[in-house]
PDB file of N, CA and C in Angstrom:
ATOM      1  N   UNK A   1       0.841  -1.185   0.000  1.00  0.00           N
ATOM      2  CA  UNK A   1       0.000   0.000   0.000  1.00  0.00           C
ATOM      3  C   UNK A   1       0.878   1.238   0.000  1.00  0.00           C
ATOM      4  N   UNK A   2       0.668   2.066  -0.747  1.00  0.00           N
ATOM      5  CA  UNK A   2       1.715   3.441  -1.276  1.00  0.00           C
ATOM      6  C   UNK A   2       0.263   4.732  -0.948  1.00  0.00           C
ATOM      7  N   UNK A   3      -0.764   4.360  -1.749  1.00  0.00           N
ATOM      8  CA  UNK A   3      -1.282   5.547  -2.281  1.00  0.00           C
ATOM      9  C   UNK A   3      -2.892   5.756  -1.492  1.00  0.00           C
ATOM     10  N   UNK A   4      -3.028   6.378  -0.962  1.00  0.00           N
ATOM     11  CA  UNK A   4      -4.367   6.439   0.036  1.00  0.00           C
ATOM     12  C   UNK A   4      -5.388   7.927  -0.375  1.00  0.00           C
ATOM     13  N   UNK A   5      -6.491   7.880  -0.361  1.00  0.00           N
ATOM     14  CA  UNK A   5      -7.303   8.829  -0.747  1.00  0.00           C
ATOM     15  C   UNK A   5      -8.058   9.377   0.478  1.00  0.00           C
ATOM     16  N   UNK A   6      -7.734  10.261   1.011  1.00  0.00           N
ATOM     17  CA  UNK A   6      -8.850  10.648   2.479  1.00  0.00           C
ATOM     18  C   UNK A   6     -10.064  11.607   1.930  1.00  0.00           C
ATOM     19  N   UNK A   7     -11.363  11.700   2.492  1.00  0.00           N
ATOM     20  CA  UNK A   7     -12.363  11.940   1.997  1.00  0.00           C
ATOM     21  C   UNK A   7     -13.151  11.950   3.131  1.00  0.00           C
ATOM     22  N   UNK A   8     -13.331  14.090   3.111  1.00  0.00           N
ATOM     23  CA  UNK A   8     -13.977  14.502   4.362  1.00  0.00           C
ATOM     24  C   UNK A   8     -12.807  15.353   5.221  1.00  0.00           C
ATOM     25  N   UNK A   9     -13.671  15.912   6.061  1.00  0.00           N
ATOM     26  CA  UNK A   9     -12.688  16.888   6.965  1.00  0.00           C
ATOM     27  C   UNK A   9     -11.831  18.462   5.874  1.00  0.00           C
ATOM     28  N   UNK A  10     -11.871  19.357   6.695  1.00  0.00           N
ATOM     29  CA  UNK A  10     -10.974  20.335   5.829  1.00  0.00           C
ATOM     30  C   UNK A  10      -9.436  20.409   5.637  1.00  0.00           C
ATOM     31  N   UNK A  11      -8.602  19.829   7.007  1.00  0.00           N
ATOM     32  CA  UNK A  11      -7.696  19.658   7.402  1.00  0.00           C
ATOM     33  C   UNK A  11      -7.456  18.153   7.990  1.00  0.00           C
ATOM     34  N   UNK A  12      -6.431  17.518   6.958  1.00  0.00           N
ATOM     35  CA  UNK A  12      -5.879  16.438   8.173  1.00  0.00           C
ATOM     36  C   UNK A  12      -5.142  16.220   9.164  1.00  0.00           C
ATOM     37  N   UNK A  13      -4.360  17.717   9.541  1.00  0.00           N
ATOM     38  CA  UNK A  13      -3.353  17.901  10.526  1.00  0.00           C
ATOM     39  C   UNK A  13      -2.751  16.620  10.792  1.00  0.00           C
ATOM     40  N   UNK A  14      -2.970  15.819  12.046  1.00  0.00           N
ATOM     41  CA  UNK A  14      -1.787  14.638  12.491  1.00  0.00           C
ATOM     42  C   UNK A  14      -2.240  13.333  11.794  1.00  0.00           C
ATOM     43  N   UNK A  15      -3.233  13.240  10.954  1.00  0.00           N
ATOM     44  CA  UNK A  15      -3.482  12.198  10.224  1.00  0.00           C
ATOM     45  C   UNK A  15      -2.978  12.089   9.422  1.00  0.00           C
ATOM     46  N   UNK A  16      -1.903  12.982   8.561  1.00  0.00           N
ATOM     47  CA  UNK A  16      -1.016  12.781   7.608  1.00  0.00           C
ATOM     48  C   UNK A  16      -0.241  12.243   8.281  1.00  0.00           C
ATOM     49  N   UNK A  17       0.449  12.576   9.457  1.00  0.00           N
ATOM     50  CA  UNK A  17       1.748  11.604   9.869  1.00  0.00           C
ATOM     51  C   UNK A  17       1.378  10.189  10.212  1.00  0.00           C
ATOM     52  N   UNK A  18       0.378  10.131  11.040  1.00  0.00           N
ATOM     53  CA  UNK A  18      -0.214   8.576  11.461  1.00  0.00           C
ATOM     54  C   UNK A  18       0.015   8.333   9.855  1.00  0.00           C
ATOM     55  N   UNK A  19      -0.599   8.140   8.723  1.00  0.00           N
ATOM     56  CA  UNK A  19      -0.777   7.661   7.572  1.00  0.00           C
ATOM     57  C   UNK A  19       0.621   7.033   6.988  1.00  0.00           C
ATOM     58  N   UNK A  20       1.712   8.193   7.141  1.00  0.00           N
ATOM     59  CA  UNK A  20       3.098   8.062   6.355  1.00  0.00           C
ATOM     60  C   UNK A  20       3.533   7.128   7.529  1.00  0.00           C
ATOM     61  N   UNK A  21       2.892   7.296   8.947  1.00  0.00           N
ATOM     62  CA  UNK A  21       4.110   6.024   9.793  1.00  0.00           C
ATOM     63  C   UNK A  21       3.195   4.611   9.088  1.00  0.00           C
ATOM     64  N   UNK A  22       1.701   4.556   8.753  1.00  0.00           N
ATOM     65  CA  UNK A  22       1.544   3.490   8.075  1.00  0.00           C
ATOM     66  C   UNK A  22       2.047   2.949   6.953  1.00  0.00           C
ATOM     67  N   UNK A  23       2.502   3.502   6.324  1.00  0.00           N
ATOM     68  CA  UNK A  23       3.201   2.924   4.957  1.00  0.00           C
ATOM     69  C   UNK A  23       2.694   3.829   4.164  1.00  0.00           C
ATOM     70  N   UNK A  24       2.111   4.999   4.049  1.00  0.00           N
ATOM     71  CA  UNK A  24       1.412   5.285   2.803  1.00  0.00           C
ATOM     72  C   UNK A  24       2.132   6.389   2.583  1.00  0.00           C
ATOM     73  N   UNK A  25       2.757   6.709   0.916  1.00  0.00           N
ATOM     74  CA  UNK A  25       3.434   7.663   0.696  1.00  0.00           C
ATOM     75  C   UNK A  25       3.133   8.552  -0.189  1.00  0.00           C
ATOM     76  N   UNK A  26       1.980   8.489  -0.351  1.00  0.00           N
ATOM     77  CA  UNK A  26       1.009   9.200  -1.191  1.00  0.00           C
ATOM     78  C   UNK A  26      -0.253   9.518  -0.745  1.00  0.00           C
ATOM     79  N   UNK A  27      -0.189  10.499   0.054  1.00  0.00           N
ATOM     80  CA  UNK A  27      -1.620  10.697   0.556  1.00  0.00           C
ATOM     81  C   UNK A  27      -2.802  12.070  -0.203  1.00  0.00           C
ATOM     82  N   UNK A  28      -3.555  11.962  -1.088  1.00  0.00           N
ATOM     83  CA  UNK A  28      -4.105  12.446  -1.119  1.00  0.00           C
ATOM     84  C   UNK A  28      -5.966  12.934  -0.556  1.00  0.00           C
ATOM     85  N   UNK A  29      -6.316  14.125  -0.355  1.00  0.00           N
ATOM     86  CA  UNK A  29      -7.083  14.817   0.158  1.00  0.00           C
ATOM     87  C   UNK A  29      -8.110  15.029  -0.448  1.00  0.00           C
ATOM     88  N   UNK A  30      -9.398  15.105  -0.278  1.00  0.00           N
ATOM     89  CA  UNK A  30     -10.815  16.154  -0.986  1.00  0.00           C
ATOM     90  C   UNK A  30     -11.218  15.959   0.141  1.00  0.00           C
ATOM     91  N   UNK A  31     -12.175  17.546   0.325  1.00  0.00           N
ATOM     92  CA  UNK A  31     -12.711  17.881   1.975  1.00  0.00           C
ATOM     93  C   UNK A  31     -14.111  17.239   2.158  1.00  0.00           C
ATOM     94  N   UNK A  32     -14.559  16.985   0.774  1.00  0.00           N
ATOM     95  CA  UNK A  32     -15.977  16.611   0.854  1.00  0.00           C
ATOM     96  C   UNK A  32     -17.340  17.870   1.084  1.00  0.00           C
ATOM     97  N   UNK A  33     -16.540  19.148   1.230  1.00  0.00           N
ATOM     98  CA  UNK A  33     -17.410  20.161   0.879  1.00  0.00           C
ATOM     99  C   UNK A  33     -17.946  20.280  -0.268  1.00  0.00           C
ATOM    100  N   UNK A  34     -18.786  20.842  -0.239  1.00  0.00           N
ATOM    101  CA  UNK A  34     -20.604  21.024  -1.580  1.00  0.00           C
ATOM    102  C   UNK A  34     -19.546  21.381  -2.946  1.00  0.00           C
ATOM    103  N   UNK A  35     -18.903  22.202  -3.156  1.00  0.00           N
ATOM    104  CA  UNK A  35     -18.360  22.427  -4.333  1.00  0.00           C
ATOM    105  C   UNK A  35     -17.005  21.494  -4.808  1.00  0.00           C
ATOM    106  N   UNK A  36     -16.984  20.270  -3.935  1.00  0.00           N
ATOM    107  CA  UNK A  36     -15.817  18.968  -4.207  1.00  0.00           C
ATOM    108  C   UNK A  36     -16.519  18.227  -4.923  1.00  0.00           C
ATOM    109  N   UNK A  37     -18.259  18.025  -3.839  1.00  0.00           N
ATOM    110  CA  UNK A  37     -18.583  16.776  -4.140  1.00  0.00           C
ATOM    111  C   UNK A  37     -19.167  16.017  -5.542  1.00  0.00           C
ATOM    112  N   UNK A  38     -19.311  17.194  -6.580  1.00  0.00           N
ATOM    113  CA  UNK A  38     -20.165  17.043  -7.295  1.00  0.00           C
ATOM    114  C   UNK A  38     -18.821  16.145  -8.422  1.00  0.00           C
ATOM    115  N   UNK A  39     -17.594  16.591  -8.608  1.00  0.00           N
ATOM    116  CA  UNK A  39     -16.868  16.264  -9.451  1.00  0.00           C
ATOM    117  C   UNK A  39     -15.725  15.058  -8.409  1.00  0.00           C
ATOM    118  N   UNK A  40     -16.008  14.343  -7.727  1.00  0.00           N
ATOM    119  CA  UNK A  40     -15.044  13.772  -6.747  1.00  0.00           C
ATOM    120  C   UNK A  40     -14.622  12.424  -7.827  1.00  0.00           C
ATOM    121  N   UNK A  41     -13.696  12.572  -7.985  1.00  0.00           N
ATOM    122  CA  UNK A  41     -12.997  11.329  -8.743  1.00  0.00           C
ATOM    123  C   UNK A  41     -12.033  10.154  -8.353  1.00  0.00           C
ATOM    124  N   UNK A  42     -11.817   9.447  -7.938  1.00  0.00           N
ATOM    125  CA  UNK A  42     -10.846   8.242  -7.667  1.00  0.00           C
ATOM    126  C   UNK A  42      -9.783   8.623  -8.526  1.00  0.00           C
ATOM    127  N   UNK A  43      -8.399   9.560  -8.784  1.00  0.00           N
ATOM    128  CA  UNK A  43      -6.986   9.795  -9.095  1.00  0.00           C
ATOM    129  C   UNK A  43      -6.526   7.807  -9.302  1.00  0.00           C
ATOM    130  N   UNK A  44      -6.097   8.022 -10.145  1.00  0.00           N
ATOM    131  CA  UNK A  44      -5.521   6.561 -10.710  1.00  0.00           C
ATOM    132  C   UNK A  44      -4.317   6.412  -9.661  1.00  0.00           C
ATOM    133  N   UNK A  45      -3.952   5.199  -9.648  1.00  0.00           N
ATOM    134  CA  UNK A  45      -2.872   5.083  -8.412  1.00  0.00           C
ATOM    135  C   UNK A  45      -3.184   4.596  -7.366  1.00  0.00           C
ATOM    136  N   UNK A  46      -4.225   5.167  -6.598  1.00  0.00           N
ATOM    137  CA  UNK A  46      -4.474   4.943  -5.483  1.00  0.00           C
ATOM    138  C   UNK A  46      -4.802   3.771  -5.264  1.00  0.00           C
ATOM    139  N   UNK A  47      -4.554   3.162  -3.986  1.00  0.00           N
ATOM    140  CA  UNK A  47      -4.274   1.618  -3.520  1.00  0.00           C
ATOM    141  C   UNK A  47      -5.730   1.674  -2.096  1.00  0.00           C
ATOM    142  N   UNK A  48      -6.184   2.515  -1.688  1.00  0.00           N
ATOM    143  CA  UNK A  48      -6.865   2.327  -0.546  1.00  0.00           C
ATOM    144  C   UNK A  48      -7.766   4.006  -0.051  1.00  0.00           C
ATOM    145  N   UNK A  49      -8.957   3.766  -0.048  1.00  0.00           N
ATOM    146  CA  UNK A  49      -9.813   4.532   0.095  1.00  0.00           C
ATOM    147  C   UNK A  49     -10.530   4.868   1.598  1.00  0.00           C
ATOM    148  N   UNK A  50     -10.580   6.307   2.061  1.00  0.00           N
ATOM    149  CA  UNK A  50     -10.504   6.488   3.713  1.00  0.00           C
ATOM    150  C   UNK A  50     -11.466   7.596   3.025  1.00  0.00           C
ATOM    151  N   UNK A  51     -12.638   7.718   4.200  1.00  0.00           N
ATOM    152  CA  UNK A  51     -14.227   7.888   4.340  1.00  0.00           C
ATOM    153  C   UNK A  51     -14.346   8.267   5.525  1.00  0.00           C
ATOM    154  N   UNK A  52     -13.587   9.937   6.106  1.00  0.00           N
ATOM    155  CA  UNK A  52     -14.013  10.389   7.632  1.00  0.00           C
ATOM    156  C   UNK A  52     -15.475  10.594   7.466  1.00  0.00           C
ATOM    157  N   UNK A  53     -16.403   9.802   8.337  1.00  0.00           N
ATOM    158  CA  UNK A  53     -17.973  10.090   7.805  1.00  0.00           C
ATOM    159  C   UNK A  53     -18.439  11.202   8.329  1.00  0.00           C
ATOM    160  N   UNK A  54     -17.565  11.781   9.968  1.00  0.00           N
ATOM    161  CA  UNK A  54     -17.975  12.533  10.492  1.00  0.00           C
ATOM    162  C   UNK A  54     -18.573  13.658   9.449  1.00  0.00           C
ATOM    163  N   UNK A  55     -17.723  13.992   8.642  1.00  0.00           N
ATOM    164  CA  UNK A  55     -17.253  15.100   7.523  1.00  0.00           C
ATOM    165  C   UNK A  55     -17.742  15.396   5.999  1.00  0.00           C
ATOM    166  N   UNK A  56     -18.575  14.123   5.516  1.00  0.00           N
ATOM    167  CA  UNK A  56     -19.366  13.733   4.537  1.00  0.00           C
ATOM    168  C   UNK A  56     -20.811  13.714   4.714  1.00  0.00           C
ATOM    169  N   UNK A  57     -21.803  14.117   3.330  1.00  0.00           N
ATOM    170  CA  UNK A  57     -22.963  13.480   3.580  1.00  0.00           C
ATOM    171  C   UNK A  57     -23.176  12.128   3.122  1.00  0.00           C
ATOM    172  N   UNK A  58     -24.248  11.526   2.836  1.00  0.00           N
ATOM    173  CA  UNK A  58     -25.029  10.356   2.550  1.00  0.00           C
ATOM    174  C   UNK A  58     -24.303  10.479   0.909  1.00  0.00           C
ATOM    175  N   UNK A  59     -24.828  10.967  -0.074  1.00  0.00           N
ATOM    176  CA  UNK A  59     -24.341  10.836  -1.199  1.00  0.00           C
ATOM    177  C   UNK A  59     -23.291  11.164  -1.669  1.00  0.00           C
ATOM    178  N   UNK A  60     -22.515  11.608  -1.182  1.00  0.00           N
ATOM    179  CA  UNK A  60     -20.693  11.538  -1.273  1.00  0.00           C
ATOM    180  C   UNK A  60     -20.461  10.226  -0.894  1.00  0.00           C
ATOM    181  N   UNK A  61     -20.636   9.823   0.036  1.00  0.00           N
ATOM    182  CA  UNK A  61     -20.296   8.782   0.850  1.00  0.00           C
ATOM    183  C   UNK A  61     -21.023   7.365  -0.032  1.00  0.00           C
ATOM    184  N   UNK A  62     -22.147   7.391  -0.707  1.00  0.00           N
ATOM    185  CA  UNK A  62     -22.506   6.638  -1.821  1.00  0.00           C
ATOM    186  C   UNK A  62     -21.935   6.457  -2.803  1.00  0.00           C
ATOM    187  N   UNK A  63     -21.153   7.849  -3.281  1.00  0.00           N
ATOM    188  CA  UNK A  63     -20.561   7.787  -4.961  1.00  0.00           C
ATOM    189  C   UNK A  63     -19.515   7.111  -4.833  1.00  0.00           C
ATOM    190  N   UNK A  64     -18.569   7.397  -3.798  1.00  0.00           N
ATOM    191  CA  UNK A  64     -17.402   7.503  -3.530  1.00  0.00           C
ATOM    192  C   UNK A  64     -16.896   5.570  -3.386  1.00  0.00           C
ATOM    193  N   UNK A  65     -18.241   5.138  -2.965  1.00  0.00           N
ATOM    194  CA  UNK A  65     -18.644   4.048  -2.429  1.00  0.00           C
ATOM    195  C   UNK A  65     -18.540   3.032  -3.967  1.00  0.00           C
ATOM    196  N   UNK A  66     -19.417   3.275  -4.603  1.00  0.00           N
ATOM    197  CA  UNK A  66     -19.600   2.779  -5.778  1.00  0.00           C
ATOM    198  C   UNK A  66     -18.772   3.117  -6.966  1.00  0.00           C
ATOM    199  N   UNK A  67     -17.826   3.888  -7.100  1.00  0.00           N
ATOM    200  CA  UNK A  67     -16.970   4.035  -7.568  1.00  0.00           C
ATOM    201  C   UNK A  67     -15.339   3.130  -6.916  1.00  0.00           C
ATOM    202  N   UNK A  68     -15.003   2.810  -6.065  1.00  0.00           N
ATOM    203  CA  UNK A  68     -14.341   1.651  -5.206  1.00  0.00           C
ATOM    204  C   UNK A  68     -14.719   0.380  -5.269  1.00  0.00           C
ATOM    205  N   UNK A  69     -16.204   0.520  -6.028  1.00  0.00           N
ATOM    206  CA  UNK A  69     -16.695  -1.086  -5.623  1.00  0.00           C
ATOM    207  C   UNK A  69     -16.045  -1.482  -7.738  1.00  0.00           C
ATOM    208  N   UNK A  70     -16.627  -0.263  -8.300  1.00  0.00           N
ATOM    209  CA  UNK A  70     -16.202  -0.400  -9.966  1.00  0.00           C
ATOM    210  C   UNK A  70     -14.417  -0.667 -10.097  1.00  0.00           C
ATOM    211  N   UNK A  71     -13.994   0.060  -9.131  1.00  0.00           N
ATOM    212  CA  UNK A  71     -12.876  -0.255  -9.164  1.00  0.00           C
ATOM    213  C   UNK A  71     -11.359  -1.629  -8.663  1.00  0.00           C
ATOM    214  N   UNK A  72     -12.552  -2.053  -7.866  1.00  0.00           N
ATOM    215  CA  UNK A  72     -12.009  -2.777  -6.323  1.00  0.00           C
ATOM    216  C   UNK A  72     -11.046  -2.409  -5.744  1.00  0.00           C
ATOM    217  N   UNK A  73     -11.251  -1.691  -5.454  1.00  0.00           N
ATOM    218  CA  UNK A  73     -10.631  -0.963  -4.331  1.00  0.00           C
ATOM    219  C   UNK A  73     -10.831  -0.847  -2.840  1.00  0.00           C
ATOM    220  N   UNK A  74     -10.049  -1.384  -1.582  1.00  0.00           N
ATOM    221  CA  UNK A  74     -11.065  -1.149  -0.440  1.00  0.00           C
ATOM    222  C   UNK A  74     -11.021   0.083   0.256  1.00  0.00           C
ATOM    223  N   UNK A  75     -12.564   0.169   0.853  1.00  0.00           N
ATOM    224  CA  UNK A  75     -12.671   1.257   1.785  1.00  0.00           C
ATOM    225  C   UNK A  75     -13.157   1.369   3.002  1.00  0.00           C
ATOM    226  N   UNK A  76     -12.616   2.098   3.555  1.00  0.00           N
ATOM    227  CA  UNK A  76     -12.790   2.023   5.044  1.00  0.00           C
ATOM    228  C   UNK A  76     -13.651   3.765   5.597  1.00  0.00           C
ATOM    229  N   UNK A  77     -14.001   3.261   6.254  1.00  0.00           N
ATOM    230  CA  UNK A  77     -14.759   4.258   6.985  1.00  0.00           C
ATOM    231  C   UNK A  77     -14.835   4.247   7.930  1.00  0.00           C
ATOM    232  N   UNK A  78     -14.659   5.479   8.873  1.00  0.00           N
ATOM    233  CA  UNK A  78     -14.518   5.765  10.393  1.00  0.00           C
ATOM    234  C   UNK A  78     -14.396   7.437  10.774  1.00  0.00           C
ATOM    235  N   UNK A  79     -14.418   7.500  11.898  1.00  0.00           N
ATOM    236  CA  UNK A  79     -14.305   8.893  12.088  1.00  0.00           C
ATOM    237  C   UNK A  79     -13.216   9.841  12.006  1.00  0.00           C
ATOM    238  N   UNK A  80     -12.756  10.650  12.013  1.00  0.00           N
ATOM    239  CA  UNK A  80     -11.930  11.544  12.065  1.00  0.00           C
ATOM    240  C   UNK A  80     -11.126  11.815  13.512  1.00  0.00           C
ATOM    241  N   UNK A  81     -10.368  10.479  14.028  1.00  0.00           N
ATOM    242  CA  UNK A  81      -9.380  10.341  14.371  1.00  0.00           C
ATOM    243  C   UNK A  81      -8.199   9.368  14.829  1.00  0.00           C
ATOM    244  N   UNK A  82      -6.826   9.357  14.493  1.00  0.00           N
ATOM    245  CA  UNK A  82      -5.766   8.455  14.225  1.00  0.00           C
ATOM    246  C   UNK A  82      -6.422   7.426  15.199  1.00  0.00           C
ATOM    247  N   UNK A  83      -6.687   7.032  16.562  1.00  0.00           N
ATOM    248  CA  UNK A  83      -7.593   5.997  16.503  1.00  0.00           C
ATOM    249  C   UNK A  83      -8.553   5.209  16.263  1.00  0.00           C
ATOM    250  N   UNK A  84      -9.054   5.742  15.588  1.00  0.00           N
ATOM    251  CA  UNK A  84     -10.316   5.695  14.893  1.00  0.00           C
ATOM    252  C   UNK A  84      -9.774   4.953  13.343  1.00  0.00           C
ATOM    253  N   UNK A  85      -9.019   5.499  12.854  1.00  0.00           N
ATOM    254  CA  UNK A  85      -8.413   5.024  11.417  1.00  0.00           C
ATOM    255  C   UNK A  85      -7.516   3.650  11.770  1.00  0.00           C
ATOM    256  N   UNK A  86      -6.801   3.755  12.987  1.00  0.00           N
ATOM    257  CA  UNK A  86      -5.974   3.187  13.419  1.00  0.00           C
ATOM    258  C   UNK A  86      -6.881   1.783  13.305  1.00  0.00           C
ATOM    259  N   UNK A  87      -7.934   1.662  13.650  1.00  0.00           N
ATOM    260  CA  UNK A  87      -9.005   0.455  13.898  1.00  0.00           C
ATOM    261  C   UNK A  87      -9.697   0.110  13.094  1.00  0.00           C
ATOM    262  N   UNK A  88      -9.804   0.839  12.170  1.00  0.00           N
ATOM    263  CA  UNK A  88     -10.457   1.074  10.744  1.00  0.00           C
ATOM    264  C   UNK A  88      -9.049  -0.328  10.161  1.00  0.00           C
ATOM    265  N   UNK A  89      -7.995   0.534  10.206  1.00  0.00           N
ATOM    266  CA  UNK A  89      -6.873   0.084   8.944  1.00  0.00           C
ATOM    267  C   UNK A  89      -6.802  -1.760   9.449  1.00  0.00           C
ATOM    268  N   UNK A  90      -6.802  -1.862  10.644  1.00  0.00           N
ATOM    269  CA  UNK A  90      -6.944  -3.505  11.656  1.00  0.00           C
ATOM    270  C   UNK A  90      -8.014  -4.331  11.141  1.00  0.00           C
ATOM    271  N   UNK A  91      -9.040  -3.033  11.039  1.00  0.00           N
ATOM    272  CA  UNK A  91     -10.043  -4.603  10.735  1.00  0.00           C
ATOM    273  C   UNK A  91     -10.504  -4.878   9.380  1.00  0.00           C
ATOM    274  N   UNK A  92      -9.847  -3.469   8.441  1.00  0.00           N
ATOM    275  CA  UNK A  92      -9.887  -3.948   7.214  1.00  0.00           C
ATOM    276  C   UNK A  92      -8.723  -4.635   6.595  1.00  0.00           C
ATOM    277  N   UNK A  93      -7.518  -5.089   7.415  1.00  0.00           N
ATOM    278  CA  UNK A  93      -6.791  -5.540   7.104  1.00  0.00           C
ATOM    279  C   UNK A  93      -6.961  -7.254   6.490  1.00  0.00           C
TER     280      UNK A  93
END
């Protein structure tokens, strides 16, 4: 796993570092605000898909969903924080 997509939240502050001590060296971001959601795309590359739900609605969280499933790609979902992901990344392991 290299390349991770986070989705939701405006800022990831210490969740970028938790991420890079996981292995991931490519972390990219969309906040999941109204003017993201309409064009939100899966970037080629990416190995693993992260869903802060706190931070999303229902149909972001659908597209985003079904676009991972077209792709196979897995995704995880949890809240918006390094323990939280931390338990996320365990049990989707």
């Amino acid at each position: 796993m290299s390349s991770i997509l986070v989705i939701g939240g405006d800022r990831l502050g210490n969740i970028v570092d938790f991420l890079e001590e996981q292995g991931f060296t490519n972390i990219h971001h969309v906040t999941g605000r109204k003017n993201s959601q309409t064009g939100v795309k899966i970037p080629t590359g990416i190995h693993m898909i992260l869903v802060l739900t706190d931070f999303v609605n229902h149909n972001l969280a659908k597209t985003v969903k079904s676009q991972a499933k077209d792709r196979e790609l897995p995704i995880l979902f949890c809240k918006r924080s390094c323990s939280a992901i931390a338990k996320a990344l365990v049990q989707g392991a």
